[in-house]
PDB file of N, CA and C in Angstrom:
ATOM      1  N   UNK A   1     103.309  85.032  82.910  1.00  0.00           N
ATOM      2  CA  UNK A   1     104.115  85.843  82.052  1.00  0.00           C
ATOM      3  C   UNK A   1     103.955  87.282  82.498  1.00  0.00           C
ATOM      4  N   UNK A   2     104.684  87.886  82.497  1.00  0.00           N
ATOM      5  CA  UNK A   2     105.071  89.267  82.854  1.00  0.00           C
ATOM      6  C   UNK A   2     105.396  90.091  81.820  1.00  0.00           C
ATOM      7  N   UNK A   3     104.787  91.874  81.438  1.00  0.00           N
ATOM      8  CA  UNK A   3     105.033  92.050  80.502  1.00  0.00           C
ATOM      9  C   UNK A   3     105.280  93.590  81.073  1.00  0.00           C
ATOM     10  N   UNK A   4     106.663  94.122  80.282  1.00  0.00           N
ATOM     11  CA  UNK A   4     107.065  95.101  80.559  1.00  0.00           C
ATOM     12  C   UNK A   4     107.958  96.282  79.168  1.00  0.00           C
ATOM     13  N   UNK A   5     106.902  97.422  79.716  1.00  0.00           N
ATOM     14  CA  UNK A   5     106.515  98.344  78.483  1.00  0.00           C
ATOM     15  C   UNK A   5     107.510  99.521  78.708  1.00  0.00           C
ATOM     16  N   UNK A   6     108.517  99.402  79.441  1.00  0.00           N
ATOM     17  CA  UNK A   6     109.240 100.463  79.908  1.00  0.00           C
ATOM     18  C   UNK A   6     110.622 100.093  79.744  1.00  0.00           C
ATOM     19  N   UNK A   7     111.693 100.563  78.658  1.00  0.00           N
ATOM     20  CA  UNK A   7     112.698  99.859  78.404  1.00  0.00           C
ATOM     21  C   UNK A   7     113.756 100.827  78.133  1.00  0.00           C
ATOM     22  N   UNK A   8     113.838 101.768  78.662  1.00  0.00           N
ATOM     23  CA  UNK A   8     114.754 103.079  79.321  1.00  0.00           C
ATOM     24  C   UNK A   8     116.169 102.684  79.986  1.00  0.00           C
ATOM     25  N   UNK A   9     116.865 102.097  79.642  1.00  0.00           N
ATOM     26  CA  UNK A   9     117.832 101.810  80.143  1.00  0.00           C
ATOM     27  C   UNK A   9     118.347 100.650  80.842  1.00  0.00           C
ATOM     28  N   UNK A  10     117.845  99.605  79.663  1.00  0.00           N
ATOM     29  CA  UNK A  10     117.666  98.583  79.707  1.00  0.00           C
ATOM     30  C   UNK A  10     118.639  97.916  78.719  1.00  0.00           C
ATOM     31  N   UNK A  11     119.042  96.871  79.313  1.00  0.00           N
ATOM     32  CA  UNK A  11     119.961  95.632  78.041  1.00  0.00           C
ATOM     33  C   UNK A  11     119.222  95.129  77.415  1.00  0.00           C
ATOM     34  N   UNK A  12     118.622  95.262  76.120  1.00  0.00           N
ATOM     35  CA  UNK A  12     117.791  94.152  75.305  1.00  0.00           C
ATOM     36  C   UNK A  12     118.894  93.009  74.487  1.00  0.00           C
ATOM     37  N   UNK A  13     119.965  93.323  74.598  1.00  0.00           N
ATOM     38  CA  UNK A  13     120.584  92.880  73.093  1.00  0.00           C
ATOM     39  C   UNK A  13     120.488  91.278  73.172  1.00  0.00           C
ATOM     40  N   UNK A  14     120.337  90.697  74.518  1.00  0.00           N
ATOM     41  CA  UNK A  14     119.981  89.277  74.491  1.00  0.00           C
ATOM     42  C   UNK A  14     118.376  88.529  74.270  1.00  0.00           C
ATOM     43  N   UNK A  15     118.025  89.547  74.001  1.00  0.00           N
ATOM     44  CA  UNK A  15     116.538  89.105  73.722  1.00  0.00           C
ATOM     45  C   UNK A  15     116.092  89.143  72.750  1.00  0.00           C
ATOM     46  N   UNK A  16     115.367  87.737  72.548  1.00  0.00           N
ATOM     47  CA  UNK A  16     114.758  87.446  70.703  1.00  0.00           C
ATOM     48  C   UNK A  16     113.425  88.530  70.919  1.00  0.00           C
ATOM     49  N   UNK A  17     113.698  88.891  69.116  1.00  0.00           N
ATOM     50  CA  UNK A  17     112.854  89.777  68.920  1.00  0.00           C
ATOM     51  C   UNK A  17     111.670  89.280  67.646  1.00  0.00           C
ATOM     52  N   UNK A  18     110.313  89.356  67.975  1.00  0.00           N
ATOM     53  CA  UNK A  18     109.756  88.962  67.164  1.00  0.00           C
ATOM     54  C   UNK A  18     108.867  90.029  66.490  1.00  0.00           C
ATOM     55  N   UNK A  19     108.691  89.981  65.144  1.00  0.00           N
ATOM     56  CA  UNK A  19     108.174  91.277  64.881  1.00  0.00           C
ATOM     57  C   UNK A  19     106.523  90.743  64.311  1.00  0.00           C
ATOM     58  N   UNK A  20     106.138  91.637  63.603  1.00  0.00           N
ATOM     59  CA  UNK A  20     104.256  91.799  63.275  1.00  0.00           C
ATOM     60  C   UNK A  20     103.730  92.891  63.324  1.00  0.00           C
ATOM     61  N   UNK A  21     104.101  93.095  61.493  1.00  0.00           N
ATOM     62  CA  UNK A  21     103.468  94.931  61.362  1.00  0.00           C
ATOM     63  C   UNK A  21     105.045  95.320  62.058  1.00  0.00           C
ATOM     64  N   UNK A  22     103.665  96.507  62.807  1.00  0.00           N
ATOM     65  CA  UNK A  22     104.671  97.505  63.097  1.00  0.00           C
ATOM     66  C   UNK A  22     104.870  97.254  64.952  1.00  0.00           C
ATOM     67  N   UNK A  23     104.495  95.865  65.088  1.00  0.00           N
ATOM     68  CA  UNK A  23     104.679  95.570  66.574  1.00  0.00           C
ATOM     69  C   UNK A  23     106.293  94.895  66.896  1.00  0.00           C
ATOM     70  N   UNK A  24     107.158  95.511  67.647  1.00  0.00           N
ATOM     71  CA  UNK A  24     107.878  94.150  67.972  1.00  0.00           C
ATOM     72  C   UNK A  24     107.573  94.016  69.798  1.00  0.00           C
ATOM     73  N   UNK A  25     108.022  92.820  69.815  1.00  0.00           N
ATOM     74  CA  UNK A  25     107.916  92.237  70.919  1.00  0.00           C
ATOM     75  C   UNK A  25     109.302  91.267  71.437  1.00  0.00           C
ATOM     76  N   UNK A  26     109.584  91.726  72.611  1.00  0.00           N
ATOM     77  CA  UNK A  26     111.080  91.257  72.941  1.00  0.00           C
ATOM     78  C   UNK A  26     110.815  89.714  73.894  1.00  0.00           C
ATOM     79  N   UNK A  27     111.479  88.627  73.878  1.00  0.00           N
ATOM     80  CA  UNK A  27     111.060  87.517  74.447  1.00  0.00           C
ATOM     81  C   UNK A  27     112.727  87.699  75.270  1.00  0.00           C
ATOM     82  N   UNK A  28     112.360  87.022  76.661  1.00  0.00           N
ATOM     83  CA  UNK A  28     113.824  86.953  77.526  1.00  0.00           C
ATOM     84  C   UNK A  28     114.213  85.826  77.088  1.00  0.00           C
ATOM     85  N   UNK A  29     115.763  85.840  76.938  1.00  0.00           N
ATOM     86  CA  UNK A  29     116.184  84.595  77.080  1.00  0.00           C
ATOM     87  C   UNK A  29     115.980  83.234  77.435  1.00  0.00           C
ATOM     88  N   UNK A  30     115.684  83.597  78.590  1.00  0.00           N
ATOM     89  CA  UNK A  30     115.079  82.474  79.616  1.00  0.00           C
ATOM     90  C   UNK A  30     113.687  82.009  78.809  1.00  0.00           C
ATOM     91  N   UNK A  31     112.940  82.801  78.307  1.00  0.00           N
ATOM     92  CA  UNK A  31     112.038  82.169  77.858  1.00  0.00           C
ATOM     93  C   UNK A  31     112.183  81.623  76.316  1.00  0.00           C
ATOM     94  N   UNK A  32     112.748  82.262  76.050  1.00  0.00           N
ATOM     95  CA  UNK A  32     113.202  81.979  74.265  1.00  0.00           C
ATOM     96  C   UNK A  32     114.297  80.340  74.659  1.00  0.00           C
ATOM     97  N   UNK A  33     114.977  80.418  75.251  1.00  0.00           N
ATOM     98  CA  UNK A  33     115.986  79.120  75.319  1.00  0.00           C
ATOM     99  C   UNK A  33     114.977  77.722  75.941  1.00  0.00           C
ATOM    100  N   UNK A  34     113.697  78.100  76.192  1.00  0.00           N
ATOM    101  CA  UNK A  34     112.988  77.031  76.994  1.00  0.00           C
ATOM    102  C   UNK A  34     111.428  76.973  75.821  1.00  0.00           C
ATOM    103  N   UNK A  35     111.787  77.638  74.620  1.00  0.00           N
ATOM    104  CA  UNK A  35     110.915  77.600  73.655  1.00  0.00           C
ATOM    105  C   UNK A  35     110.388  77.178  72.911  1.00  0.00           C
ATOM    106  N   UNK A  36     109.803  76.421  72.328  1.00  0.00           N
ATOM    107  CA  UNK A  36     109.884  76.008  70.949  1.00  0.00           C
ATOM    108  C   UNK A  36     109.321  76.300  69.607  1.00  0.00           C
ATOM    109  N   UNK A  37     108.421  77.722  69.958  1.00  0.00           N
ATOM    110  CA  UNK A  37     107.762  78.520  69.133  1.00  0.00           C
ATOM    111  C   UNK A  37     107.638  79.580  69.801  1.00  0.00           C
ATOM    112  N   UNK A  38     107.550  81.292  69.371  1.00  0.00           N
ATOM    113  CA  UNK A  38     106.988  81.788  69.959  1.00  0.00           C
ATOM    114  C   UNK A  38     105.815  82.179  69.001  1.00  0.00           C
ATOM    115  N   UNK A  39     104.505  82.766  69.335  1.00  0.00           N
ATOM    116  CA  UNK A  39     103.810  83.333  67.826  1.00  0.00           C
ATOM    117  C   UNK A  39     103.249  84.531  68.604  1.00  0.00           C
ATOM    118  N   UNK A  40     102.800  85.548  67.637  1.00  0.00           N
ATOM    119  CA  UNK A  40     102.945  86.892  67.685  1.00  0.00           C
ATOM    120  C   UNK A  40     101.435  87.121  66.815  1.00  0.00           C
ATOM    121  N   UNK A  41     100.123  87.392  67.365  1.00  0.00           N
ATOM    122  CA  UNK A  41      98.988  87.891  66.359  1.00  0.00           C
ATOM    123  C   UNK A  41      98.072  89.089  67.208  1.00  0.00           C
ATOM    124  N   UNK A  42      97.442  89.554  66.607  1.00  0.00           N
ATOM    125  CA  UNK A  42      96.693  90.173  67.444  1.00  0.00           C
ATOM    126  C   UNK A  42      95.192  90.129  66.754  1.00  0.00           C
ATOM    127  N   UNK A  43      93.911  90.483  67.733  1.00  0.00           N
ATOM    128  CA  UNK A  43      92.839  90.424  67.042  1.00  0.00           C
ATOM    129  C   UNK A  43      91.711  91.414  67.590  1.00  0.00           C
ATOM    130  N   UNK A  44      91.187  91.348  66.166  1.00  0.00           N
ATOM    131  CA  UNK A  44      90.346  92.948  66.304  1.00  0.00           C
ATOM    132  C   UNK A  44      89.100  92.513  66.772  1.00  0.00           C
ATOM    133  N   UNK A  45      88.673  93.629  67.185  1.00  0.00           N
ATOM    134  CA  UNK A  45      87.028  93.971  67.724  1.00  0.00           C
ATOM    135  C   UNK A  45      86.666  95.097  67.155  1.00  0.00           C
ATOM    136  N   UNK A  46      85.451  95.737  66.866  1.00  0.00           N
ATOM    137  CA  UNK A  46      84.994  96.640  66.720  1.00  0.00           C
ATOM    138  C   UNK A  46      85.737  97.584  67.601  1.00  0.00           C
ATOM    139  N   UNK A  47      85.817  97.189  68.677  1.00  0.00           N
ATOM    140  CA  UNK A  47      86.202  98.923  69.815  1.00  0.00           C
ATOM    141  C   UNK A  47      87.417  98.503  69.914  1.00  0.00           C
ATOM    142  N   UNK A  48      88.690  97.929  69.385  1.00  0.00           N
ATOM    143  CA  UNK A  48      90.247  97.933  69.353  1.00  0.00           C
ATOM    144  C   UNK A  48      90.672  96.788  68.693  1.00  0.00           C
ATOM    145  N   UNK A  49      91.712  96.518  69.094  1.00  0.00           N
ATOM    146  CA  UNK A  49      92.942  95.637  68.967  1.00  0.00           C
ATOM    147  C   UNK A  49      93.061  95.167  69.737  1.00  0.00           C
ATOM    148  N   UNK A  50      93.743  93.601  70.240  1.00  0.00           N
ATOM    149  CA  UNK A  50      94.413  93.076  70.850  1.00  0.00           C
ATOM    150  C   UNK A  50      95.536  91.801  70.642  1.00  0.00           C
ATOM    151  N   UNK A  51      96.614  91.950  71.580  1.00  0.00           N
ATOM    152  CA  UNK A  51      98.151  91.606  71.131  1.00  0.00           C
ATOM    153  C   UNK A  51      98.300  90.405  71.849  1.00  0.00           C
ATOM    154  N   UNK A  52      98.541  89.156  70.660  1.00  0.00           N
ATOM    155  CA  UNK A  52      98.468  88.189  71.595  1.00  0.00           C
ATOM    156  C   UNK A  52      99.544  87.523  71.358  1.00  0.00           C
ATOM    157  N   UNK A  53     100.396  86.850  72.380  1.00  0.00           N
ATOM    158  CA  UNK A  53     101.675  86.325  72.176  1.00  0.00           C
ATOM    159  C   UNK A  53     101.228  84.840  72.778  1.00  0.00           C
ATOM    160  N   UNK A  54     102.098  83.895  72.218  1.00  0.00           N
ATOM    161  CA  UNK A  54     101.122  82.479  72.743  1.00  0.00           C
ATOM    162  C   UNK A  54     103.173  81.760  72.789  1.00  0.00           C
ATOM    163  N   UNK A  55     103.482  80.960  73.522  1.00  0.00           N
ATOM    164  CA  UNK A  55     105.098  80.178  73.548  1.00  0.00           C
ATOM    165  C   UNK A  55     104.506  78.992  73.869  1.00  0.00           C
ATOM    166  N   UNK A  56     105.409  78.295  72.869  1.00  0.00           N
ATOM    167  CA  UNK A  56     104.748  76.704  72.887  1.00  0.00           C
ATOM    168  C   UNK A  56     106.230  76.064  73.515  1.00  0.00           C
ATOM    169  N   UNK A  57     105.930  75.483  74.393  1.00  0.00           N
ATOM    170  CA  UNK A  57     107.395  74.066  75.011  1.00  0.00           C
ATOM    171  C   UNK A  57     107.030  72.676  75.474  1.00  0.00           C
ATOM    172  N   UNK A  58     107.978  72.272  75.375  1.00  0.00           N
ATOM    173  CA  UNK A  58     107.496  70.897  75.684  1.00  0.00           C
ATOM    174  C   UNK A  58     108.096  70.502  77.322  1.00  0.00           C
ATOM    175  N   UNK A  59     107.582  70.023  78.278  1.00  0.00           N
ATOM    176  CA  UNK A  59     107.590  69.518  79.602  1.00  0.00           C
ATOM    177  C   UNK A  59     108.640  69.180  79.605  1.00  0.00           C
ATOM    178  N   UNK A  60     109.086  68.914  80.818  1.00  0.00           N
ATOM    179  CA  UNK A  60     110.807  68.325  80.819  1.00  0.00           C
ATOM    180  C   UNK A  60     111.623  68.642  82.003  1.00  0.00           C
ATOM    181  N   UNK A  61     112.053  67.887  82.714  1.00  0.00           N
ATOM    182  CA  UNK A  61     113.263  68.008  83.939  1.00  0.00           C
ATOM    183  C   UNK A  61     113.162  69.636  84.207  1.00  0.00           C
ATOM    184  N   UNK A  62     113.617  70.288  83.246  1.00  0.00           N
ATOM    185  CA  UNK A  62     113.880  71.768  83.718  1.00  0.00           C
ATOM    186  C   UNK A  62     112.628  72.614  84.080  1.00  0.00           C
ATOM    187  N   UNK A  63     111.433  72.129  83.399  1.00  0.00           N
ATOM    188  CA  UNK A  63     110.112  72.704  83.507  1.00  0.00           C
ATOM    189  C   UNK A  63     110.076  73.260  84.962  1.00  0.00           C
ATOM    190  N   UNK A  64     109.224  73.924  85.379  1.00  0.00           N
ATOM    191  CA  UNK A  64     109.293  74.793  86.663  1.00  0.00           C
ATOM    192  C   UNK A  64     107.362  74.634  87.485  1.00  0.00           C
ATOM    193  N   UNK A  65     106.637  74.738  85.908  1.00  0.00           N
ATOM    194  CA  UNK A  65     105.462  74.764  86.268  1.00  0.00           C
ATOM    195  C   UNK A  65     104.996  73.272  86.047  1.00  0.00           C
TER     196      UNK A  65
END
């Protein structure tokens, strides 16, 4: 998964958006249409935060990996 924080002139309007708080997080198409959950949590430590996105699918002809 590839994650990209720079969205300056960019087309989002096809991308599911999942929110949490005050986080959103944009899923591509491609990955949202090959989906079957996405979930969105993050978890603390004493010294920060961290943002965890987890996509659940099921195997299948189109699968890649």
């Amino acid at each position: 998964m590839s994650v990209d924080t720079y969205l300056k002139g960019k087309d989002t309007s096809e991308y599911l958006r999942v929110e949490h708080d005050d986080v959103e997080v944009l899923v591509s198409p491609v990955m949202a249409r090959w989906s079957e959950q996405v979930s969105l949590g993050t978890k603390g430590t004493l010294f920060g935060r961290r943002l965890d996105v987890e996509v659940e699918h099921e195997h299948g002809p189109a699968c890649r990996h």
